[in-house]
Protein backbone atom coordinates (compact mmCIF):
# COMPACT_ATOMS: atom_id res chain seq x y z
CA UNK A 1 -1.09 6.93 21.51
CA UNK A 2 -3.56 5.57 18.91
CA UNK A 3 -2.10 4.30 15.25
CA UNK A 4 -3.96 4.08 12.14
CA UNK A 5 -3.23 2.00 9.16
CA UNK A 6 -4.18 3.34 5.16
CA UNK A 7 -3.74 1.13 2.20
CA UNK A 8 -1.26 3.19 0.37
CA UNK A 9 -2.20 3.35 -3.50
CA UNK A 10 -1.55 0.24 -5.44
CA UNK A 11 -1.28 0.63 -8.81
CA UNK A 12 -0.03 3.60 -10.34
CA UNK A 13 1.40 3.91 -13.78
CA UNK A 14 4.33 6.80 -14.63
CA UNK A 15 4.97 7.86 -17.60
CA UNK A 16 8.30 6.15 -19.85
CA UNK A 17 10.71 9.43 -19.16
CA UNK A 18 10.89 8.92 -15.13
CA UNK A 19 8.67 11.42 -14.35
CA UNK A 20 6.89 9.96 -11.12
CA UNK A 21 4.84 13.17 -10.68
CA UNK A 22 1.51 11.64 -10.08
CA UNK A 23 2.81 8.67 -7.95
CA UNK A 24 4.29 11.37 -5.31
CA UNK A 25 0.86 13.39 -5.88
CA UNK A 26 -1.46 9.90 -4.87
CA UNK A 27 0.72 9.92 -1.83
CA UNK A 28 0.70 13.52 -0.99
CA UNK A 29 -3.26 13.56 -1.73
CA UNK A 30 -3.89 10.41 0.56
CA UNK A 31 -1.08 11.93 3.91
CA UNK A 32 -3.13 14.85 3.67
CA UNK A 33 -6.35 13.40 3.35
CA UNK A 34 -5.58 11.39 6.57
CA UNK A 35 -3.55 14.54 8.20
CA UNK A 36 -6.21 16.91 7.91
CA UNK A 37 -8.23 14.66 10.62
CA UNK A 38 -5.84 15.08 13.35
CA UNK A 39 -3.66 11.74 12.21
CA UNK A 40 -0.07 12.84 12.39
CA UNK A 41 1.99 10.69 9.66
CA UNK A 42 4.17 7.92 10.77
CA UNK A 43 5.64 5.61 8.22
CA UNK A 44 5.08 3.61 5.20
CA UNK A 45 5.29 0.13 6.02
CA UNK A 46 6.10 -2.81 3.17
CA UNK A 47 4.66 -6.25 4.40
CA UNK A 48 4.83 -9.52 2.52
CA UNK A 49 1.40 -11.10 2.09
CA UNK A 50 1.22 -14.74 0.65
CA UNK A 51 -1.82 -16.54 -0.71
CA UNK A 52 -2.86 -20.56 -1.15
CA UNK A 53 -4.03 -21.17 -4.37
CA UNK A 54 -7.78 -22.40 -4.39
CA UNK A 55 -8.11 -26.16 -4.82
CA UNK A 56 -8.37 -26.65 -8.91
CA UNK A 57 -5.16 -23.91 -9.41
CA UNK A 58 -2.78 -26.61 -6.87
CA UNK A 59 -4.10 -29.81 -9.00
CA UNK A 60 -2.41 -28.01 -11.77
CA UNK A 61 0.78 -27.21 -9.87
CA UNK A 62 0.15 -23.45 -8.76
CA UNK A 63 2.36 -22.67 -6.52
CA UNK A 64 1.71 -19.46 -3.31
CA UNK A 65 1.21 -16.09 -4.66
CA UNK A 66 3.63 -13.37 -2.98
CA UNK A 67 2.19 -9.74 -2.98
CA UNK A 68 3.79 -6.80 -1.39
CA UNK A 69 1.13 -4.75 0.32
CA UNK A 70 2.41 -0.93 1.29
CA UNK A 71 0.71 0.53 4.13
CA UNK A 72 0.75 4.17 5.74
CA UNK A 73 1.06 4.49 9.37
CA UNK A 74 -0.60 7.54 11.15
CA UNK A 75 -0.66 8.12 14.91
CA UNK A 76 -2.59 10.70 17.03
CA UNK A 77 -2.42 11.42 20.85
């Protein structure tokens, strides 16, 4: 079994009333962009990145950075 990994989307905005329309639509779009190569979908994976500030940010007392970084999973036989 291979896997495949896909940034999922990162920034999408929704409108005030809740509906999430496009944000389920950028997902859809991107499975079946992926799906329609053979990739069956697997998951969607949430992993924790952190990052060191640069040199000049930790002189002035910048501490890490924490991003969460979502990530669809495909596999294919």
């Amino acid at each position: 079994m291979q896997y495949k990994c896909v940034p999922a989307p990162k920034q999408i905005e929704v409108s005030r009333g809740g509906d999430f329309g496009d944000a389920v639509r950028s997902f859809a779009d991107l499975i079946n962009q992926e799906t329609g190569g053979g990739w069956k979908f697997h998951s969607m994976e949430n992993i924790v990145l952190w990052q060191k500030p640069g040199c000049l940010a930790s002189l002035f007392g910048q501490k890490e950075s924490y991003i969460n970084f979502n990530m669809l999973v495909f596999s294919k036989d």
